[in-house]
Protein backbone atom coordinates (compact mmCIF):
# COMPACT_ATOMS: atom_id res chain seq x y z
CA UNK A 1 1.97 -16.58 33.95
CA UNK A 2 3.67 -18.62 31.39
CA UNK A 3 -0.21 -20.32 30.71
CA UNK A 4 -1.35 -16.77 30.00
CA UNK A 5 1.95 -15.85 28.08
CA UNK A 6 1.11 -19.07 25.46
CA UNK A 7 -2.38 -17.93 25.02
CA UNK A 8 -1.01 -14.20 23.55
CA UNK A 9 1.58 -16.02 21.94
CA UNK A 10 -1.19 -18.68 19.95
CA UNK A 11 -3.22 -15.08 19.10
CA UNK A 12 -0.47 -13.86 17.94
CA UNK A 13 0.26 -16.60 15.21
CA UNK A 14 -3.69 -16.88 14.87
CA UNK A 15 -3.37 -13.48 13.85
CA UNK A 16 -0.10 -13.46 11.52
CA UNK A 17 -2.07 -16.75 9.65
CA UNK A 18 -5.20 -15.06 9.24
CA UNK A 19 -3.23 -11.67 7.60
CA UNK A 20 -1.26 -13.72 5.48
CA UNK A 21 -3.55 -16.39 4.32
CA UNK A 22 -5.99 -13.46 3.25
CA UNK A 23 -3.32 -11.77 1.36
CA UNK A 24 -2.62 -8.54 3.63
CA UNK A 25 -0.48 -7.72 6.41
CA UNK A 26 -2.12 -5.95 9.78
CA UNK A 27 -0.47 -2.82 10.55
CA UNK A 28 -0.05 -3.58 14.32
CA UNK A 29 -1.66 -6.24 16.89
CA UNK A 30 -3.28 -4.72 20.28
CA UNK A 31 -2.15 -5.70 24.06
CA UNK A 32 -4.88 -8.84 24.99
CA UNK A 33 -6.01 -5.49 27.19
CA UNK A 34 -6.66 -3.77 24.65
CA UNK A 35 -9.20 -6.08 22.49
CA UNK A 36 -12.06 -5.21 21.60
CA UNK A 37 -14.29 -7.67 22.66
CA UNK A 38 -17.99 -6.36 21.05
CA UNK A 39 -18.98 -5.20 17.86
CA UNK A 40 -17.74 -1.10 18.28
CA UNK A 41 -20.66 1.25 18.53
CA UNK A 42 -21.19 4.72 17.29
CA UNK A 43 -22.05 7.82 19.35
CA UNK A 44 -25.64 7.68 21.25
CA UNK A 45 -26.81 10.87 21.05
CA UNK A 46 -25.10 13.28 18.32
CA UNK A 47 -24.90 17.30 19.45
CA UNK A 48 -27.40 20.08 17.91
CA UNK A 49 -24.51 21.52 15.64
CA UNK A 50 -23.45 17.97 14.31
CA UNK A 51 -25.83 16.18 11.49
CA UNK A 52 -27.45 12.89 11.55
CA UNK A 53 -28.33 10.25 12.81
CA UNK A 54 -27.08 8.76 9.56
CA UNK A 55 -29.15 5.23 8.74
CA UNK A 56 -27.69 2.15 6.25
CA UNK A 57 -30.87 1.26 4.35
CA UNK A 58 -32.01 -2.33 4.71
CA UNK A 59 -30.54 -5.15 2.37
CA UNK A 60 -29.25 -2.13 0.03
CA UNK A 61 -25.45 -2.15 0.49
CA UNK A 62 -23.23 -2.19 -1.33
CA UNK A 63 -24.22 -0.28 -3.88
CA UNK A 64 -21.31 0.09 -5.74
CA UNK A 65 -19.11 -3.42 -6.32
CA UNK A 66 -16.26 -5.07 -8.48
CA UNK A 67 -17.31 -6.46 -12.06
CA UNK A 68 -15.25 -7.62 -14.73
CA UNK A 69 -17.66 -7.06 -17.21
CA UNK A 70 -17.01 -3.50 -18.49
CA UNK A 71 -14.03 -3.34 -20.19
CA UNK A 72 -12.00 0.28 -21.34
CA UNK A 73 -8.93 0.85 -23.98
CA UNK A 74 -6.37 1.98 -21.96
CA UNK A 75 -4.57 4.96 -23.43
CA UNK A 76 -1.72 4.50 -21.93
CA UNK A 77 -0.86 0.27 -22.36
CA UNK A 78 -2.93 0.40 -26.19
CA UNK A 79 -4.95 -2.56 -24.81
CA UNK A 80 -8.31 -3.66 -23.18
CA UNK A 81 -8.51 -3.55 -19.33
CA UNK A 82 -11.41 -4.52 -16.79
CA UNK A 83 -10.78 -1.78 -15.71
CA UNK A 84 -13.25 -1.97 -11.81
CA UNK A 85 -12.58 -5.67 -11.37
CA UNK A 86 -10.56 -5.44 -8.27
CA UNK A 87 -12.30 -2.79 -6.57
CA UNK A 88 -14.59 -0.30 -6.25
CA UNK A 89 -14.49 2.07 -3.50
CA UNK A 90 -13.91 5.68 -2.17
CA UNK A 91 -16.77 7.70 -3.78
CA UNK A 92 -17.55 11.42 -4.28
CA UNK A 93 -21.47 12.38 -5.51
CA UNK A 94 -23.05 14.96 -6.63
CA UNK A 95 -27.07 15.61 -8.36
CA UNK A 96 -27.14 16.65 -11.45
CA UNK A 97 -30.65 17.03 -13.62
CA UNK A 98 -32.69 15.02 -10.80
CA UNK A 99 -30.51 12.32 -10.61
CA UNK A 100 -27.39 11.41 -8.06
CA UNK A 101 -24.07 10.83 -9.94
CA UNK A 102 -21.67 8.91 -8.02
CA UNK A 103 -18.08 8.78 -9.07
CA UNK A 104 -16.11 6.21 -7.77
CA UNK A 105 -12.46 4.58 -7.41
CA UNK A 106 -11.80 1.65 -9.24
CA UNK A 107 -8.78 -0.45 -9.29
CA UNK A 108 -7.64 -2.75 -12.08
CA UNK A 109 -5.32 -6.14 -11.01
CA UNK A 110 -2.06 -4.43 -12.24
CA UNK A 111 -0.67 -5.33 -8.98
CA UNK A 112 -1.14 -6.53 -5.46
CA UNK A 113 -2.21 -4.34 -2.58
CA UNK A 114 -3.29 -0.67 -2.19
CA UNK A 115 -1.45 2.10 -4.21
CA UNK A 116 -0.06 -0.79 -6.04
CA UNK A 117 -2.61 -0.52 -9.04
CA UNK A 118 -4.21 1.74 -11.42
CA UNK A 119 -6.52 3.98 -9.76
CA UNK A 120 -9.16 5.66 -12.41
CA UNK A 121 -12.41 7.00 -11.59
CA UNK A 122 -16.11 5.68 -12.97
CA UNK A 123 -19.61 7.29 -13.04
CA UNK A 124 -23.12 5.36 -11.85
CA UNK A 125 -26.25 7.34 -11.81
CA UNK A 126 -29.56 6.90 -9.72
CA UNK A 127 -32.82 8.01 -8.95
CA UNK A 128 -33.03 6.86 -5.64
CA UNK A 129 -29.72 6.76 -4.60
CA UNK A 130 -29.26 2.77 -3.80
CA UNK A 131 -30.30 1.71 -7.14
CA UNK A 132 -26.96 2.37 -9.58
CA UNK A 133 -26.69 2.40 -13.19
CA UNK A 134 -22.81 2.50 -14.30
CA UNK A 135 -20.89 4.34 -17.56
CA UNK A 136 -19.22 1.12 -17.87
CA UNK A 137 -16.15 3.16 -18.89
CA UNK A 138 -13.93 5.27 -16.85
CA UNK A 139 -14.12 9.67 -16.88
CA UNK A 140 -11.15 10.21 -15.48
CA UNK A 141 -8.07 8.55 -15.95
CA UNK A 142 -4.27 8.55 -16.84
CA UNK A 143 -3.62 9.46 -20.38
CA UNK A 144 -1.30 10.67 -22.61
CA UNK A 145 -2.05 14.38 -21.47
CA UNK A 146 -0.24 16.88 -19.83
CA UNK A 147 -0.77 15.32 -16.43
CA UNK A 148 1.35 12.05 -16.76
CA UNK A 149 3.81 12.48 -15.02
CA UNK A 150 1.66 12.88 -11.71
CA UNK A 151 -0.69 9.91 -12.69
CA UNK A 152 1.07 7.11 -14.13
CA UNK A 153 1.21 4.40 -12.80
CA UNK A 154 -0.75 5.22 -10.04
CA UNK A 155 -3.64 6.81 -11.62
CA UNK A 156 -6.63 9.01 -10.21
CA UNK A 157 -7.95 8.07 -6.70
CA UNK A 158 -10.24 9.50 -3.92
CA UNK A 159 -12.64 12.06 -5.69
CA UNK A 160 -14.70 14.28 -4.03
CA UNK A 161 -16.76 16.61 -6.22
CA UNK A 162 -18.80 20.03 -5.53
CA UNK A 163 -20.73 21.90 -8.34
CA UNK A 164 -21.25 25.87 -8.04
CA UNK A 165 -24.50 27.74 -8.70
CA UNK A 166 -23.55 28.07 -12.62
CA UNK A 167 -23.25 24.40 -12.79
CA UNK A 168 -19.69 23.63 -12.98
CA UNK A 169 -18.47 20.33 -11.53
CA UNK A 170 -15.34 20.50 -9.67
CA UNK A 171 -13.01 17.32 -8.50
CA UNK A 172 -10.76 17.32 -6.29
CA UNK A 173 -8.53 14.17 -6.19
CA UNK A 174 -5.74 12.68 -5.26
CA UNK A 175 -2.98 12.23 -8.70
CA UNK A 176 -1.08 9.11 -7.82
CA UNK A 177 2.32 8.47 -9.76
CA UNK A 178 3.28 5.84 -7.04
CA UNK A 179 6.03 8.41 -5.77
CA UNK A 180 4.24 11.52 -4.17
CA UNK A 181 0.25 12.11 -4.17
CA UNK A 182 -0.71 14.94 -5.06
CA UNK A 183 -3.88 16.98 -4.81
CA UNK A 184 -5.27 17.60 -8.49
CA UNK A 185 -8.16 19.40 -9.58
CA UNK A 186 -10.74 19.15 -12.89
CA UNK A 187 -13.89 20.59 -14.19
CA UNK A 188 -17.14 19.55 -16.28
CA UNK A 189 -20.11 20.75 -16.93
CA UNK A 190 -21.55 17.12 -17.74
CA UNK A 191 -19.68 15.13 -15.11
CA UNK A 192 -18.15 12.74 -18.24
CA UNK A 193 -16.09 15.50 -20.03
CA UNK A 194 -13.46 16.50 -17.67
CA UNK A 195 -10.67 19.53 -18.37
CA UNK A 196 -7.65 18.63 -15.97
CA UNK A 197 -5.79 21.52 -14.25
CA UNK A 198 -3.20 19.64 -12.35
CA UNK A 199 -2.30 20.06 -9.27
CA UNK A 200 -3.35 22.64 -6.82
CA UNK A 201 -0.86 23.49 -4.95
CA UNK A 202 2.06 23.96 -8.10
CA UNK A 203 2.17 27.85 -8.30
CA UNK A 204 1.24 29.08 -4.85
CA UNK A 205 4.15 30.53 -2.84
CA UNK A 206 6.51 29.55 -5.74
CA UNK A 207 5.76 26.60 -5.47
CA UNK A 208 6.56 25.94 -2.19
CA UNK A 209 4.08 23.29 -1.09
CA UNK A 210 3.51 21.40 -5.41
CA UNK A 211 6.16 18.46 -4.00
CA UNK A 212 4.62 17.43 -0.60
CA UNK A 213 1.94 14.84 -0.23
CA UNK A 214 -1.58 16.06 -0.19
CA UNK A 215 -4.73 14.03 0.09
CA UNK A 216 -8.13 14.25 0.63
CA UNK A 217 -9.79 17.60 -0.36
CA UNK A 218 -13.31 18.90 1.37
CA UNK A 219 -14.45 22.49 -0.77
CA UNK A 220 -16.86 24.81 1.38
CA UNK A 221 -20.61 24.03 0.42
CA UNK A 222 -23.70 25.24 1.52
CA UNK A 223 -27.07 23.86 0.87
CA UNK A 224 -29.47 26.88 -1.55
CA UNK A 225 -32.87 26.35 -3.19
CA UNK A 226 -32.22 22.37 -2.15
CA UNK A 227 -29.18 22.05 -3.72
CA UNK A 228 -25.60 22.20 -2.20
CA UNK A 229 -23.47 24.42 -3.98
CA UNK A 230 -20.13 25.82 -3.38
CA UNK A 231 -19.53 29.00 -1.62
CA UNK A 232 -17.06 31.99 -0.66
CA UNK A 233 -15.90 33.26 2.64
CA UNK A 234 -14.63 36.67 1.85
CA UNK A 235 -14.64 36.90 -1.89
CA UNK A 236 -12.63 33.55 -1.73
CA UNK A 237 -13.60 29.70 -1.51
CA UNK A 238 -12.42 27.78 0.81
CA UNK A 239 -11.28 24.30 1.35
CA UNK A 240 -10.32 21.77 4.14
CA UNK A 241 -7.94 19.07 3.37
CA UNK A 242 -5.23 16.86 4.64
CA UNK A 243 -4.76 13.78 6.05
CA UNK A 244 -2.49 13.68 8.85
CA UNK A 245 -3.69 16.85 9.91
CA UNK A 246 -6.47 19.06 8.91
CA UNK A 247 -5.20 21.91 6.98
CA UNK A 248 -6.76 25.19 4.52
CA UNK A 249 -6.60 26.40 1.35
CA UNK A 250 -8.06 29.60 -0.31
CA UNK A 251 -8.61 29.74 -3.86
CA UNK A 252 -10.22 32.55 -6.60
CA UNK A 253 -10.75 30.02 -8.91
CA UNK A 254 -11.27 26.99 -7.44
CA UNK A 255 -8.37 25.48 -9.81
CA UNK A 256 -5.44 26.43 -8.16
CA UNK A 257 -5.28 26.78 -4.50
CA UNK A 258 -3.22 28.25 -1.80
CA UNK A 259 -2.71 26.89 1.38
CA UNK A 260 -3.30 28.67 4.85
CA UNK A 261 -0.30 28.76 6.58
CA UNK A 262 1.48 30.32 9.74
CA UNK A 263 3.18 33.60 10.08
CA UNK A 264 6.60 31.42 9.29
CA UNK A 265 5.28 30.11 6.48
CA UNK A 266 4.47 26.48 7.51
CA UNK A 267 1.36 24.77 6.64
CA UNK A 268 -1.55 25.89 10.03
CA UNK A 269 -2.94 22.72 11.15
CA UNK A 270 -6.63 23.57 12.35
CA UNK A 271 -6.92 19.88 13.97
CA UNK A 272 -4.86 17.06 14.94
CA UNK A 273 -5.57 13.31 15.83
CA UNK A 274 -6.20 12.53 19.86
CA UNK A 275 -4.42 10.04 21.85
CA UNK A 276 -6.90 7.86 23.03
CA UNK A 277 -9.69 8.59 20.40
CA UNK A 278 -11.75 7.05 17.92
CA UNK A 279 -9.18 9.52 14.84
CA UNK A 280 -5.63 9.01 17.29
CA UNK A 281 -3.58 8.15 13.88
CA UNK A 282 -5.02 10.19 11.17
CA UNK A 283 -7.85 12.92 10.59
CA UNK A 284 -8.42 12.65 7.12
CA UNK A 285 -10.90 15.21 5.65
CA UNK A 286 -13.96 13.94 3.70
CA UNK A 287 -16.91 15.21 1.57
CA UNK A 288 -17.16 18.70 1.21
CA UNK A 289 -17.59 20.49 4.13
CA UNK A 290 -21.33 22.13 4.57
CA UNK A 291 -21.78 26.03 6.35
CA UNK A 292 -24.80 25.18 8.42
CA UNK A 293 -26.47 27.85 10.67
CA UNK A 294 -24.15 26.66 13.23
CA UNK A 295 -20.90 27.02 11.89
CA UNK A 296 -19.30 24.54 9.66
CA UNK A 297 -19.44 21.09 10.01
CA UNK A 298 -16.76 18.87 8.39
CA UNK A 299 -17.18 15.51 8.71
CA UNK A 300 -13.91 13.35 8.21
CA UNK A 301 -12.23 9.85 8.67
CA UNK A 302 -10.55 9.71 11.68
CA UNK A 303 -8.20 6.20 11.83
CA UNK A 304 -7.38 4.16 14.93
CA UNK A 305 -4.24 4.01 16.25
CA UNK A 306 -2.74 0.52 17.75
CA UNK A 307 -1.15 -0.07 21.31
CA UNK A 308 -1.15 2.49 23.72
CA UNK A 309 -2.45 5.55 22.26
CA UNK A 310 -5.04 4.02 20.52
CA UNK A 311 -9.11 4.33 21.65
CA UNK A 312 -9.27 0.31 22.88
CA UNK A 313 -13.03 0.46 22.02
CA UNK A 314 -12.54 0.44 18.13
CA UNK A 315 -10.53 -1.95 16.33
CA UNK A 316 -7.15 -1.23 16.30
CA UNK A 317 -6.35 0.55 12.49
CA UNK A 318 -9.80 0.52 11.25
CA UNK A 319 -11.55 3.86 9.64
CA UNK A 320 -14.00 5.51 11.45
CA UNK A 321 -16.61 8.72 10.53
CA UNK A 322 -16.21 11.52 12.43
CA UNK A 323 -17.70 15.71 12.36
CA UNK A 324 -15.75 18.76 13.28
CA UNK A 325 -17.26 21.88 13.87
CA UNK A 326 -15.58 25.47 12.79
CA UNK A 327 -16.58 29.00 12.84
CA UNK A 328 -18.74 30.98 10.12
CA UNK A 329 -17.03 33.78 10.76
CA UNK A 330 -13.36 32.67 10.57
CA UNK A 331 -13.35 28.76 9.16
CA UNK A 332 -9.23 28.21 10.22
CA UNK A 333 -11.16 28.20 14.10
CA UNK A 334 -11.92 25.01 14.91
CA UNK A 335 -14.34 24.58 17.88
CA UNK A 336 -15.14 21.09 18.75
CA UNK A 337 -15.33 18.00 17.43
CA UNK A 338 -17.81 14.52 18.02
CA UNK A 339 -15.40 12.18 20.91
CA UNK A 340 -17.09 9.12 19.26
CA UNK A 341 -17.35 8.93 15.84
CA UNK A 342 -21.06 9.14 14.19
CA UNK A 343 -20.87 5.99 12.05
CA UNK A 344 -18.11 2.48 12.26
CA UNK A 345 -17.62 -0.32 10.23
CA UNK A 346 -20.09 -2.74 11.05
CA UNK A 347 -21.25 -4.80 7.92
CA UNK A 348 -19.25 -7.66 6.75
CA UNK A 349 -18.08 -5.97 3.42
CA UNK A 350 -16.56 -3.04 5.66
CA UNK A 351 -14.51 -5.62 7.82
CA UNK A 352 -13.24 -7.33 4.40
CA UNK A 353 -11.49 -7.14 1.30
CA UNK A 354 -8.46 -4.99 0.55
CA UNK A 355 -8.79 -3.41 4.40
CA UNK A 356 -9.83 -6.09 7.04
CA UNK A 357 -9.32 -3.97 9.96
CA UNK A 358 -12.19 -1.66 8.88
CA UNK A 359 -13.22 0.86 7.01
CA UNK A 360 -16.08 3.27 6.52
CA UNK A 361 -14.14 5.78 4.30
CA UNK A 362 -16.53 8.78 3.85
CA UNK A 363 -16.45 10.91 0.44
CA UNK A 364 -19.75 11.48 -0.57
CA UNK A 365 -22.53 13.57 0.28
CA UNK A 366 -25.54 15.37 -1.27
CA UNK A 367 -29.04 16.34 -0.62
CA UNK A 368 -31.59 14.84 -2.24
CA UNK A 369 -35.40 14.50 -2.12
CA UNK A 370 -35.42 16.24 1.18
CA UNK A 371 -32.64 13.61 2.71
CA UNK A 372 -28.83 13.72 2.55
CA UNK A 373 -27.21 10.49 1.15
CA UNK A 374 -23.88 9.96 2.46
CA UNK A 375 -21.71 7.81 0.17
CA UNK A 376 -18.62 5.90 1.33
CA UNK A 377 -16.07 3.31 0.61
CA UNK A 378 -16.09 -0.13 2.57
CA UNK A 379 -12.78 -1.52 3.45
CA UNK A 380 -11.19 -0.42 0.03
CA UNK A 381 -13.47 -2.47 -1.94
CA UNK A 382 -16.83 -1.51 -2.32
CA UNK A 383 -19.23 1.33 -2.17
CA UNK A 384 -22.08 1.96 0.31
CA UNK A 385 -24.42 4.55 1.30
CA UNK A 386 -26.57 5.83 4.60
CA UNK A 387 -29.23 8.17 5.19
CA UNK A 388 -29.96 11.26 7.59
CA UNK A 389 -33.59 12.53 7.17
CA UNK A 390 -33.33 15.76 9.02
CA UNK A 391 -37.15 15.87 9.28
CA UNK A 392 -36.73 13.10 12.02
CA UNK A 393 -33.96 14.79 13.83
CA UNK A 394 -34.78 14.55 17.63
């Protein structure tokens, strides 16, 4: 016994000198029972509602990483910044004129550790969705505009962007003034010029829900004439979001947005994280959610817990990619949902960086040339992609 105690304690202190020597602190340490002992695998055989199987193209990722060669005048310091030479990560995507538009998260090294920088949001464009060409300046950002207060210092983190049949471009992202986050929503028409409309959330119910945290934002799509475009359920759109939860909004504009809530007024959650799964910690929503033929799918990043609750065969903390299915008919009804999740971090760039325990942080998705690219961010630092060609679908 006390042989086997001074083995856990060595791991222990193997593990504390490993977090600290790289810079970051692990959330929590699992039970030697608990360890997982082989690289963590992703569901075998995925359901007929659920879509994949989602493939990372050979020696292509990352797609998306850190340089400190672009450089942007920051508005709100009056000087030059490298503006993505920290990281790059945590991308939405959209086509636009036969291309795929990514826009991404990129951090600055205004400080040391997640939230603790300046979030702002680039654009990289491709015509074969591996092969990126970059802005080299940010399109959405802090500024001296109406919206400071909610984005400085913080800045603008976590798009994920939808386009309806007219061709409007609509983000939804997370304004971060390193006090509360706060959904916030803009609009283009080019993807470079963006109008911001704040947040959401600020005028529904009075206002009841404009000073609570609120992340991760996944609009109702559906894929027409080879496109996926936004849609209505009942003369309304519809959105999933949340991060602890999955919650609903309903909108008439798609600019401000009112959440679904209970007959007392508090927010409904739809789904909830599962002791002993894959998502036990959070069930955060991810790229826009798609109405399929059977039912809606939203696929999401469901987060490990550690110790006893957790699923002991993924890494304790890490992110992994899950898919929910609701009802056409009434989207608040949740149905089912994958037990394992349809994609895990894997790669070497997904188990490093700003998030060792791993990530595979899903925001991303469009149809393109016949194929759906799914875009995501790798361990808060970079950006990769994977492919589902439903043509090969068994």
């Amino acid at each position: 016994m006390k042989r086997s105690k001074s083995i856990y304690s060595l791991f222990l202190f193997i593990q504390f000198c490993i977090a600290t020597s790289s810079g970051y602190a692990q959330v929590g340490v699992r039970e030697p029972s608990a360890l997982v002992s082989e690289t963590p695998k992703p569901i075998a055989k995925l359901p007929v509602w659920a879509m994949g199987p989602f493939v990372r193209p050979v020696n292509v990722n990352p797609v998306i990483s850190p340089v400190s060669t672009t450089s942007f005048y920051d508005p709100m310091q009056k000087k030059q910044l490298d503006w993505e030479s920290n990281d790059t990560f945590n991308p939405a995507a959209t086509v636009k004129d036969g291309k795929i538009y990514v826009l991404y998260r990129a951090e600055d090294k205004s400080g040391v550790g997640i939230g603790y920088r300046t979030s702002r949001i680039g654009l990289a464009e491709s015509t074969n969705g591996t092969v990126m060409k970059r802005r080299g300046t940010p399109v959405l950002f802090p500024g001296n505009d109406d919206q400071q207060e909610f984005e400085w210092t913080g800045g603008c983190e976590d798009p994920r962007v939808a386009v309806t049949t007219d061709g409007t471009y609509l983000v939804l992202y997370t304004q971060w003034n390193k006090k509360t986050p706060r959904l916030g929503s803009a609009t283009s028409k080019d993807l470079i010029n963006w109008k911001k409309h704040g947040p959401i959330f600020q005028d529904a119910y009075n206002g009841k829900f404009h000073d609570i945290a609120s992340k991760s934002a996944s609009v109702l799509t559906v894929l027409k004439n080879g496109k996926l475009v936004i849609t209505k359920y009942k003369g309304k759109y519809w959105m999933y979001w949340g991060e602890s939860h999955v919650y609903a909004a309903t909108s008439e504009n798609l600019v401000d947005w009112a959440p679904v809530v209970n007959t007392d007024g508090s927010l409904k959650e739809l789904a909830s994280p599962r002791k002993g799964y894959f998502d036990s910690h959070l069930t955060e929503c991810g790229p826009p959610a798609i109405l399929t033929s059977k039912g809606i799918v939203l696929l999401y990043n469901g987060k490990n817990l550690s110790g006893a609750n957790s699923d002991p065969s993924y890494t304790a903390n890490s992110y992994c990619a899950g898919q929910m299915l609701f009802s056409a008919e009434d989207p608040s009804k949740y149905i089912t949902r994958l037990d394992k999740p349809f994609m895990v971090p894997t790669e070497s760039f997904e188990k490093s960086g700003q998030y060792p325990a791993g990530t595979v942080f899903i925001e991303g998705l469009v149809y393109y040339k016949n194929k759906y690219m799914l875009y995501y961010g790798c361990a808060d630092s970079r950006v990769g992609v994977a492919v589902y060609d439903p043509s090969k679908k068994k």
